[in-house]
PDB file of N, CA and C in Angstrom:
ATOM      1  N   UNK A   1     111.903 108.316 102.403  1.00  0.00           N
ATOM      2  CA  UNK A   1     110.924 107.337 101.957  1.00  0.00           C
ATOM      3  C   UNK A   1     109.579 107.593 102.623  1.00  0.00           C
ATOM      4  N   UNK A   2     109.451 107.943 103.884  1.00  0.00           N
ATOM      5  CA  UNK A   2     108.125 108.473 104.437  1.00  0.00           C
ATOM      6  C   UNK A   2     107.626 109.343 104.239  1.00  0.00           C
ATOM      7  N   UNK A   3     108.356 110.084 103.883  1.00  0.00           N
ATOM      8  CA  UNK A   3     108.002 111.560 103.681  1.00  0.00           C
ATOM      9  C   UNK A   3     107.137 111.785 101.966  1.00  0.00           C
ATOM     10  N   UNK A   4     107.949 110.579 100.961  1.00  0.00           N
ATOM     11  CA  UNK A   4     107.375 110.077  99.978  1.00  0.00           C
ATOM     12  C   UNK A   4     105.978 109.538  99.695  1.00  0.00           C
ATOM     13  N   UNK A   5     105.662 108.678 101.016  1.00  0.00           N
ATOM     14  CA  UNK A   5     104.648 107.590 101.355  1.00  0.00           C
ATOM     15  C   UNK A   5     103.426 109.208 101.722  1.00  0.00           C
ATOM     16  N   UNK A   6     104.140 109.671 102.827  1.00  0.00           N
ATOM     17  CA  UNK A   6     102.871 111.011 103.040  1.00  0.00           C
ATOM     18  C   UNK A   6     102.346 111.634 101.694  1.00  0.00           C
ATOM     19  N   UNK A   7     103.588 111.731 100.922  1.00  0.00           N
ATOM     20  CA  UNK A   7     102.953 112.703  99.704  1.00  0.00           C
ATOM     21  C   UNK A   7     102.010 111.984  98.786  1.00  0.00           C
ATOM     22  N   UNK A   8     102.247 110.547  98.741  1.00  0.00           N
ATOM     23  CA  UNK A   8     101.357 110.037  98.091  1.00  0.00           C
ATOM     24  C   UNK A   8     100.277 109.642  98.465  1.00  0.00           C
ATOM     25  N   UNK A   9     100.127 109.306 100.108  1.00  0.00           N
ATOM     26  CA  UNK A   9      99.201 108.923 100.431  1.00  0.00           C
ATOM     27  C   UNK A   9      97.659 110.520 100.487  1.00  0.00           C
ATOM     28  N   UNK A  10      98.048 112.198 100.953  1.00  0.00           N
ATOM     29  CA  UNK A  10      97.604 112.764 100.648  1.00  0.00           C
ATOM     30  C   UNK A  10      97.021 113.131  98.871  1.00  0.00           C
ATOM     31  N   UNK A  11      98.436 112.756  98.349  1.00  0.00           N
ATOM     32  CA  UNK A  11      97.306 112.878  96.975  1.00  0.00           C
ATOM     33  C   UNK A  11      96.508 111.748  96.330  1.00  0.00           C
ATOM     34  N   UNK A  12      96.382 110.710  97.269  1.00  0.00           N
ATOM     35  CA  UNK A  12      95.334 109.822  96.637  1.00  0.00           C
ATOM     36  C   UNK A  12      93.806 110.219  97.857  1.00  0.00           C
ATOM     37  N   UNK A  13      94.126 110.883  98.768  1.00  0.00           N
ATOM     38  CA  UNK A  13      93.180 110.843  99.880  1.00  0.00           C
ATOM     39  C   UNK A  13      92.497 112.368  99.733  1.00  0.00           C
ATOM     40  N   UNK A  14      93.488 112.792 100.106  1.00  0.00           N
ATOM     41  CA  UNK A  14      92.842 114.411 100.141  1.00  0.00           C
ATOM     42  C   UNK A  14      92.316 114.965  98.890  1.00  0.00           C
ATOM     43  N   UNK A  15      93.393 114.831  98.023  1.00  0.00           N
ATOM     44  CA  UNK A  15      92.669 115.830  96.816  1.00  0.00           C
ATOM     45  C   UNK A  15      91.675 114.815  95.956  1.00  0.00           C
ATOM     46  N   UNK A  16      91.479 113.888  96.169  1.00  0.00           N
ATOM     47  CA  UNK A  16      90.083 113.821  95.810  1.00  0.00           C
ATOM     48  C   UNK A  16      88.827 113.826  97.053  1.00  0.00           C
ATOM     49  N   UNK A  17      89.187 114.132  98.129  1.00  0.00           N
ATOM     50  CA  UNK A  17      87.778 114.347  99.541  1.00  0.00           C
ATOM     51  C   UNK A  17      87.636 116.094  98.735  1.00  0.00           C
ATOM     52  N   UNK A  18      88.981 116.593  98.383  1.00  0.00           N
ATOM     53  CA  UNK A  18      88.941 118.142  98.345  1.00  0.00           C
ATOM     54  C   UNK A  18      87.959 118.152  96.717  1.00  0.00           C
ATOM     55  N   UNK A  19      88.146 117.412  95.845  1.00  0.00           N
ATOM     56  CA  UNK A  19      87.752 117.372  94.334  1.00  0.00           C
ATOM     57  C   UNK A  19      86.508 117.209  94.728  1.00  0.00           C
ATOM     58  N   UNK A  20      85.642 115.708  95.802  1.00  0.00           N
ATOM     59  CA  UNK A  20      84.301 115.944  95.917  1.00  0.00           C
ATOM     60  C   UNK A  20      83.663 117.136  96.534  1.00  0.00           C
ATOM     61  N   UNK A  21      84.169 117.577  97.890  1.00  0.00           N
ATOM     62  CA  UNK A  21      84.086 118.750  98.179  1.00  0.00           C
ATOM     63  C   UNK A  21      82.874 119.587  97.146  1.00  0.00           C
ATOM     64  N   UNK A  22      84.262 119.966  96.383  1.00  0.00           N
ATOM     65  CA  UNK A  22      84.157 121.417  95.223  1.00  0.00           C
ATOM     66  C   UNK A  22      83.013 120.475  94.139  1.00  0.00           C
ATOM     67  N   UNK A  23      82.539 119.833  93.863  1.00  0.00           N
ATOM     68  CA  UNK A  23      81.943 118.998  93.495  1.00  0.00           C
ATOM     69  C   UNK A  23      80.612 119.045  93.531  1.00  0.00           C
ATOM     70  N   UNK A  24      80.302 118.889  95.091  1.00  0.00           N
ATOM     71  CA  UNK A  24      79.343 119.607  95.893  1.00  0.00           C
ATOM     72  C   UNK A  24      78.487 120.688  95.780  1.00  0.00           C
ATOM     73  N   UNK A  25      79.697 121.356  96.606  1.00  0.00           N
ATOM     74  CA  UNK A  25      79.733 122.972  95.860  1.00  0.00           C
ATOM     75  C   UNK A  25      79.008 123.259  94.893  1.00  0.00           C
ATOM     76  N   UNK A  26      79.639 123.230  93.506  1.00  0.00           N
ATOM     77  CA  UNK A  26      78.946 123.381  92.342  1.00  0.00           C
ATOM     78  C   UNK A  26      77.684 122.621  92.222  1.00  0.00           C
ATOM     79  N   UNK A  27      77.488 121.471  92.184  1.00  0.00           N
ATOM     80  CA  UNK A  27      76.620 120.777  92.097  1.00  0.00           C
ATOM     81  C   UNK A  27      74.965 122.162  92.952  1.00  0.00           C
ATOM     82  N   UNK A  28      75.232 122.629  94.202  1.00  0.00           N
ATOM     83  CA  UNK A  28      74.558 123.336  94.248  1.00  0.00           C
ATOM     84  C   UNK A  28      74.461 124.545  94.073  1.00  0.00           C
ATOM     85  N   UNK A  29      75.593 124.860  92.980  1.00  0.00           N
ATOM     86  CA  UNK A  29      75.165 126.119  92.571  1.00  0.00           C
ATOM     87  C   UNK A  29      74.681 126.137  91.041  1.00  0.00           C
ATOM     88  N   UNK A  30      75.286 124.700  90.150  1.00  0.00           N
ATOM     89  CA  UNK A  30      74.945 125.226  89.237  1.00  0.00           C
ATOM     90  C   UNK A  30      73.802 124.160  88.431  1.00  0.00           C
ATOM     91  N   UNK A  31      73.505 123.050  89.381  1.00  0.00           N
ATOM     92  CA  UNK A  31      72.750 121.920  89.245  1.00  0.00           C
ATOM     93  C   UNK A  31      73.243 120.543  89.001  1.00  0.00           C
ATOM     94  N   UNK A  32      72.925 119.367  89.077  1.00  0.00           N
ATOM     95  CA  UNK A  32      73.284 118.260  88.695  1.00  0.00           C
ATOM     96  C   UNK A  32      73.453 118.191  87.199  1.00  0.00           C
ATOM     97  N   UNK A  33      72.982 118.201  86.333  1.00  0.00           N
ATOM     98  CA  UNK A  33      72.980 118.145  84.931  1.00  0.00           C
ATOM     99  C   UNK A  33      74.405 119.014  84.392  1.00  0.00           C
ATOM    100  N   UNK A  34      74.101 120.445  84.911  1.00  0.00           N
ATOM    101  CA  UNK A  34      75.351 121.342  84.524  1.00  0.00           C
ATOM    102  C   UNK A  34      76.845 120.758  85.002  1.00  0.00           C
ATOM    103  N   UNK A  35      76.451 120.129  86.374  1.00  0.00           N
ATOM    104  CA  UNK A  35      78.155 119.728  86.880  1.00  0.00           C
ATOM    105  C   UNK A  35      78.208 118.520  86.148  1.00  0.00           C
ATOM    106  N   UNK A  36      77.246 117.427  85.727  1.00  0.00           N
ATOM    107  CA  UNK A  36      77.888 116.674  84.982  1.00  0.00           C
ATOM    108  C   UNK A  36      78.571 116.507  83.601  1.00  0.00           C
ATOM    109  N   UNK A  37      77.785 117.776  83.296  1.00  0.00           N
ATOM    110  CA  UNK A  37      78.204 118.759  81.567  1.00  0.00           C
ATOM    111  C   UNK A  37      79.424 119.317  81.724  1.00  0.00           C
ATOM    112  N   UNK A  38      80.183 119.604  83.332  1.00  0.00           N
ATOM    113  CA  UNK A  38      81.424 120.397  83.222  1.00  0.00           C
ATOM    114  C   UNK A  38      82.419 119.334  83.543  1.00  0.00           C
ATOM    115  N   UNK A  39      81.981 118.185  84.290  1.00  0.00           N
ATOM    116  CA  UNK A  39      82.769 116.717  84.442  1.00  0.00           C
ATOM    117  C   UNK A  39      83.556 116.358  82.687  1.00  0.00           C
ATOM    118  N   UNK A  40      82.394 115.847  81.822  1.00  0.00           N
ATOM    119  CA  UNK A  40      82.229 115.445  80.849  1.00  0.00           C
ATOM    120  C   UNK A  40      83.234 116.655  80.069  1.00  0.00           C
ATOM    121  N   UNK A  41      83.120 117.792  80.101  1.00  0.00           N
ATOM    122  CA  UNK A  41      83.798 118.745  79.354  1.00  0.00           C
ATOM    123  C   UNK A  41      85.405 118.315  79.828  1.00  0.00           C
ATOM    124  N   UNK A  42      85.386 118.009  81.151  1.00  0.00           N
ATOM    125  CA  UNK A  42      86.857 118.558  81.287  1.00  0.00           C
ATOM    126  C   UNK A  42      87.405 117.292  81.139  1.00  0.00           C
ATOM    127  N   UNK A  43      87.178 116.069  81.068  1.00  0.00           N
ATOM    128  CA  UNK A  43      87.718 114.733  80.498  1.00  0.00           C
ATOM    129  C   UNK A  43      87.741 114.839  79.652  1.00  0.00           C
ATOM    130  N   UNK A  44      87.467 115.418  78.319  1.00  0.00           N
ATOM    131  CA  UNK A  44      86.789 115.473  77.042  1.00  0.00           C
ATOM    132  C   UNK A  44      88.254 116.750  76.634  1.00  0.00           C
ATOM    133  N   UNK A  45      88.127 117.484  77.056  1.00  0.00           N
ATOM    134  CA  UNK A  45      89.278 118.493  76.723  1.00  0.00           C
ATOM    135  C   UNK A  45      90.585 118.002  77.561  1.00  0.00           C
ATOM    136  N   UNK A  46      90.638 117.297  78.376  1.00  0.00           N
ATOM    137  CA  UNK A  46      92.118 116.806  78.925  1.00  0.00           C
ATOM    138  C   UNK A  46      92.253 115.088  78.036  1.00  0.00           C
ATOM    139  N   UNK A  47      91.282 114.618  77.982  1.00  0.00           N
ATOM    140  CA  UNK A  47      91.943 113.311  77.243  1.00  0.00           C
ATOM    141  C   UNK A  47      92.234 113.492  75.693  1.00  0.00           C
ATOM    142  N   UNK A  48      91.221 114.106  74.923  1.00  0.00           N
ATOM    143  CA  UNK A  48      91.793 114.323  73.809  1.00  0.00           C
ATOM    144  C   UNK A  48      93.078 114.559  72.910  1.00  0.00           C
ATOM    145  N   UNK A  49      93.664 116.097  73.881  1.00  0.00           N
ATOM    146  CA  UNK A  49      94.981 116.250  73.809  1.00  0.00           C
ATOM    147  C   UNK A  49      96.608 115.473  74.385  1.00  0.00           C
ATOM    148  N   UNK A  50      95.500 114.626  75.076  1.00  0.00           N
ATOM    149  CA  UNK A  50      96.631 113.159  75.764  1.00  0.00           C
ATOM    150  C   UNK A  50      96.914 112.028  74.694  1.00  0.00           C
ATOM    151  N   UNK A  51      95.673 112.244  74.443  1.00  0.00           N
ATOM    152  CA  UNK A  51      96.148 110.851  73.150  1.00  0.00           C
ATOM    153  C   UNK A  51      96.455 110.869  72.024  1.00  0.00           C
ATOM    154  N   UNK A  52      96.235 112.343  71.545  1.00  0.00           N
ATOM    155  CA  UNK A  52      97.009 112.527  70.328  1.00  0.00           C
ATOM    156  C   UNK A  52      98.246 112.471  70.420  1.00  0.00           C
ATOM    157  N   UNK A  53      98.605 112.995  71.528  1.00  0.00           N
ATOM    158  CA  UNK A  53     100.322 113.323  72.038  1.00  0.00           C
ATOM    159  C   UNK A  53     100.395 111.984  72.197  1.00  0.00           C
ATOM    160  N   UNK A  54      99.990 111.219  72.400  1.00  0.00           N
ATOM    161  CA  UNK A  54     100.625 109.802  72.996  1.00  0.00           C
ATOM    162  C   UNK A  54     100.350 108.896  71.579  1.00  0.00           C
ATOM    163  N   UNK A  55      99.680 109.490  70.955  1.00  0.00           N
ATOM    164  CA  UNK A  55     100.075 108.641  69.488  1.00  0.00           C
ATOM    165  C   UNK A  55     101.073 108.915  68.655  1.00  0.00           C
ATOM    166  N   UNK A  56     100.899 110.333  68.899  1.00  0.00           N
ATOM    167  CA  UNK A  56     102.180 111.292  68.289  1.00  0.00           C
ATOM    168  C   UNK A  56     103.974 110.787  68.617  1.00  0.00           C
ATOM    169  N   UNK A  57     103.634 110.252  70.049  1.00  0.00           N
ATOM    170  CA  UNK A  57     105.336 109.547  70.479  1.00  0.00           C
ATOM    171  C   UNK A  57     105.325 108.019  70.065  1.00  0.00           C
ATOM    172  N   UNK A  58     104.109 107.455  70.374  1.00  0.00           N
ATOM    173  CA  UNK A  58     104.513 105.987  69.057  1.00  0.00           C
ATOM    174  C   UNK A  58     104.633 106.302  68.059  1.00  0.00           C
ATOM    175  N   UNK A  59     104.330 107.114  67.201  1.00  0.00           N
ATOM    176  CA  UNK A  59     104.705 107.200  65.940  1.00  0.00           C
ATOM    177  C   UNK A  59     106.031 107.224  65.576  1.00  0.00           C
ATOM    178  N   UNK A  60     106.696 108.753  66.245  1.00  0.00           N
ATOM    179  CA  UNK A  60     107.741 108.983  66.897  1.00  0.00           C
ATOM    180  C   UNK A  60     109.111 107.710  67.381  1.00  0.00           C
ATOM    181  N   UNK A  61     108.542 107.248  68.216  1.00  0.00           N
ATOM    182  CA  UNK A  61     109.508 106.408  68.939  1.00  0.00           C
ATOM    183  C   UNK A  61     109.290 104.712  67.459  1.00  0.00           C
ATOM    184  N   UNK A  62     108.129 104.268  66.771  1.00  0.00           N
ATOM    185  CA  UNK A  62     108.186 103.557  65.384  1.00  0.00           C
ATOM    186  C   UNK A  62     109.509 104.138  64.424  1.00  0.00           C
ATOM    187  N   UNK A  63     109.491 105.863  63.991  1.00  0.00           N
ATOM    188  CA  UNK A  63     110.870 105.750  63.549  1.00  0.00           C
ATOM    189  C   UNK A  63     111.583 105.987  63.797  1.00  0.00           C
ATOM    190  N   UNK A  64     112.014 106.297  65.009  1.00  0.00           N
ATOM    191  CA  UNK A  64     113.392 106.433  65.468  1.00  0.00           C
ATOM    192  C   UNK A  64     113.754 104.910  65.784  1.00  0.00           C
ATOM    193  N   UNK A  65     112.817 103.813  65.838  1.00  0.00           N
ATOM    194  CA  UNK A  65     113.635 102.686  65.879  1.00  0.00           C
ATOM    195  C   UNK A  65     113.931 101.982  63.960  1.00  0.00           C
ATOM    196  N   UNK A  66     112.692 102.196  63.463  1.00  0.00           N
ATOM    197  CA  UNK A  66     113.190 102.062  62.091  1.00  0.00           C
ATOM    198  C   UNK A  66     114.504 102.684  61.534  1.00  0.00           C
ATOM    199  N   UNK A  67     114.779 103.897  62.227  1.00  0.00           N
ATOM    200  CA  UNK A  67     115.829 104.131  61.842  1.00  0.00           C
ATOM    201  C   UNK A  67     117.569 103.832  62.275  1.00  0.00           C
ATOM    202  N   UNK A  68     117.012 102.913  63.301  1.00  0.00           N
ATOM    203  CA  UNK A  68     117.962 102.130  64.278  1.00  0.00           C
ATOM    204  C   UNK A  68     118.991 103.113  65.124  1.00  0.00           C
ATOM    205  N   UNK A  69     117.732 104.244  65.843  1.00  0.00           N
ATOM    206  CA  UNK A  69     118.065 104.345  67.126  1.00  0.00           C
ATOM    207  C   UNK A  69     117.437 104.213  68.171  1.00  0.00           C
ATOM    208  N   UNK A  70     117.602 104.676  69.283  1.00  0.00           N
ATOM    209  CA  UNK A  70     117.329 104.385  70.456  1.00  0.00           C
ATOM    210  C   UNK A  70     116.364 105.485  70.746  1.00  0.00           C
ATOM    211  N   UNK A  71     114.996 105.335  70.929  1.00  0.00           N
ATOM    212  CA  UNK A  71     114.176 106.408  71.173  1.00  0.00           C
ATOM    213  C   UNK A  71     114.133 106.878  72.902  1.00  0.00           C
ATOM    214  N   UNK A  72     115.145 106.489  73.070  1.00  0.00           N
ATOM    215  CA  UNK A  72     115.043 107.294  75.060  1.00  0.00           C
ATOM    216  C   UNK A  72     114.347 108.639  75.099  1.00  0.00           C
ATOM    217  N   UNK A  73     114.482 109.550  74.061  1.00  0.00           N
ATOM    218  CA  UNK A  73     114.031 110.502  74.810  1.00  0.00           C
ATOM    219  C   UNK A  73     112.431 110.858  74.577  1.00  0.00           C
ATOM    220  N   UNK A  74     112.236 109.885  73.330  1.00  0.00           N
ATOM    221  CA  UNK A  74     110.518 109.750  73.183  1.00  0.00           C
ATOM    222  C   UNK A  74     110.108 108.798  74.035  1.00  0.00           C
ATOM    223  N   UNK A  75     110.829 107.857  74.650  1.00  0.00           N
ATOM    224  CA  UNK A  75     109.828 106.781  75.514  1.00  0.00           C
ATOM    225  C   UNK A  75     109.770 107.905  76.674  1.00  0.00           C
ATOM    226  N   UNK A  76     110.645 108.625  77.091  1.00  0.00           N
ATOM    227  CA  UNK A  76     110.280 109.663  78.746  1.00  0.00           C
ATOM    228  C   UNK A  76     109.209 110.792  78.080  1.00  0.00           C
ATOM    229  N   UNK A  77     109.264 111.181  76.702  1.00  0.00           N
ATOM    230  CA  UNK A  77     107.833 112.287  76.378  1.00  0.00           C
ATOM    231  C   UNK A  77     106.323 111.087  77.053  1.00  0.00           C
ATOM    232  N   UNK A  78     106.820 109.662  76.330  1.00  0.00           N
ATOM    233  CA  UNK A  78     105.187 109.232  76.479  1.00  0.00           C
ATOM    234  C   UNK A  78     105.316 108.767  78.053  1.00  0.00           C
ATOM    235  N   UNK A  79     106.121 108.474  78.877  1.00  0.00           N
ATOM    236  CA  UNK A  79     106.174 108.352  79.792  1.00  0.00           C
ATOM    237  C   UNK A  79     105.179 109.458  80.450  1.00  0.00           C
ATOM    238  N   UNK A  80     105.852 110.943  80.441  1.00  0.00           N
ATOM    239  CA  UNK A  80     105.611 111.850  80.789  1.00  0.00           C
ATOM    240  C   UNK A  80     103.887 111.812  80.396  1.00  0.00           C
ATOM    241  N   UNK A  81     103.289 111.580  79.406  1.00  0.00           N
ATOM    242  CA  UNK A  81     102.428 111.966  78.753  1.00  0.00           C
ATOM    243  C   UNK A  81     101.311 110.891  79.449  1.00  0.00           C
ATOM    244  N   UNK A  82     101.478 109.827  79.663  1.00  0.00           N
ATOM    245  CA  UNK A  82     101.005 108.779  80.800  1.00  0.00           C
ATOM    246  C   UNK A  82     100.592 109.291  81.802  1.00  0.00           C
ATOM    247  N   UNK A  83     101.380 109.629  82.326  1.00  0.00           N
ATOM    248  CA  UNK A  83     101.668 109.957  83.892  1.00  0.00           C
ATOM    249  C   UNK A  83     100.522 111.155  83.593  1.00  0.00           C
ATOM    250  N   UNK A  84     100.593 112.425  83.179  1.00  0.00           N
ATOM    251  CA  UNK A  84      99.606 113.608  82.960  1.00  0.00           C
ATOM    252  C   UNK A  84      98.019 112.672  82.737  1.00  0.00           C
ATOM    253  N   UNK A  85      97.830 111.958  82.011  1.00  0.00           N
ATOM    254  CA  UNK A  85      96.556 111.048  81.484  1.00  0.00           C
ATOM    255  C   UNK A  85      95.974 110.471  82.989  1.00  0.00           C
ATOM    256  N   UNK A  86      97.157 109.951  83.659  1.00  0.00           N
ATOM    257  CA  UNK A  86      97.379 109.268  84.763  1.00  0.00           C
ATOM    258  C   UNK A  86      96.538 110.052  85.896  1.00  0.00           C
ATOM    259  N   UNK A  87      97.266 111.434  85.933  1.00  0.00           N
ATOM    260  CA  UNK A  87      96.370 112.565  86.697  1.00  0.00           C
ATOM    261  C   UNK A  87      95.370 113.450  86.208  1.00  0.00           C
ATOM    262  N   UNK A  88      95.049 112.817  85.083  1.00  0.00           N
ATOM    263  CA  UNK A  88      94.199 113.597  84.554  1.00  0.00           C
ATOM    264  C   UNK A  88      92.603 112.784  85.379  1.00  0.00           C
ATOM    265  N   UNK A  89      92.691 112.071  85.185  1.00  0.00           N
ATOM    266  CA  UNK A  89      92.210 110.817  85.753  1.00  0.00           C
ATOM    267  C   UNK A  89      91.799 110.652  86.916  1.00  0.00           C
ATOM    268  N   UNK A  90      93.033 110.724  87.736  1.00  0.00           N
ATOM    269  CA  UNK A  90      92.625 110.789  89.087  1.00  0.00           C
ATOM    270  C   UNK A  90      92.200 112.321  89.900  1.00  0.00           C
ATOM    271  N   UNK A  91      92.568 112.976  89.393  1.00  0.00           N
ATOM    272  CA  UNK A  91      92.588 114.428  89.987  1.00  0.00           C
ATOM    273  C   UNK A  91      91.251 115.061  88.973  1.00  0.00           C
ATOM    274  N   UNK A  92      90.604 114.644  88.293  1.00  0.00           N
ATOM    275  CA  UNK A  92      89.545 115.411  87.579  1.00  0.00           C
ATOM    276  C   UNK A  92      88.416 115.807  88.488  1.00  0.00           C
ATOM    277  N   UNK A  93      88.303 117.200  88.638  1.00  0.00           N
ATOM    278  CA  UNK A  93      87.300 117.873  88.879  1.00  0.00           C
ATOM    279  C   UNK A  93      85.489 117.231  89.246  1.00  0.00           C
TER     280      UNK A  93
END
């Protein structure tokens, strides 16, 4: 359980001190305007393909219950597909 608590507590701490960091970085190499053009790009190309997929498993998980089953293994795709959105989010560049 601690060892759990460390892992989470580094990836809410570190990798984003490490994300501003590199942030930085760029910012002086390639200007303010450009790093906010590569911010904007990379939310823009990671959310897009999140929410299609995540419309794609409601759709999904709509008929597999119309068809009166049990969509378990589409609720763990959008689960899964959350969770990625989730870090897409927090871990963005």
């Amino acid at each position: 359980m601690l060892v759990m608590l460390l892992r989470l507590f580094l990836l809410f701490t570190a990798v984003p001190l490490i994300e501003l960091y590199l942030l930085l970085r760029l910012l002086t190499y390639i200007g303010a305007l450009a790093t906010i053009g590569v911010v904007i790009a990379t939310g823009i190309a990671g959310g897009l393909p999140a929410r299609s997929q995540g419309l794609a498993v409601l759709h999904q998980v709509h008929w597999e219950l119309s068809e009166g089953r049990i969509p378990a293994e589409s609720l763990f795709d959008g689960l899964l597909i959350l969770l990625a959105g989730a870090m897409l989010i927090t871990l963005e560049p």
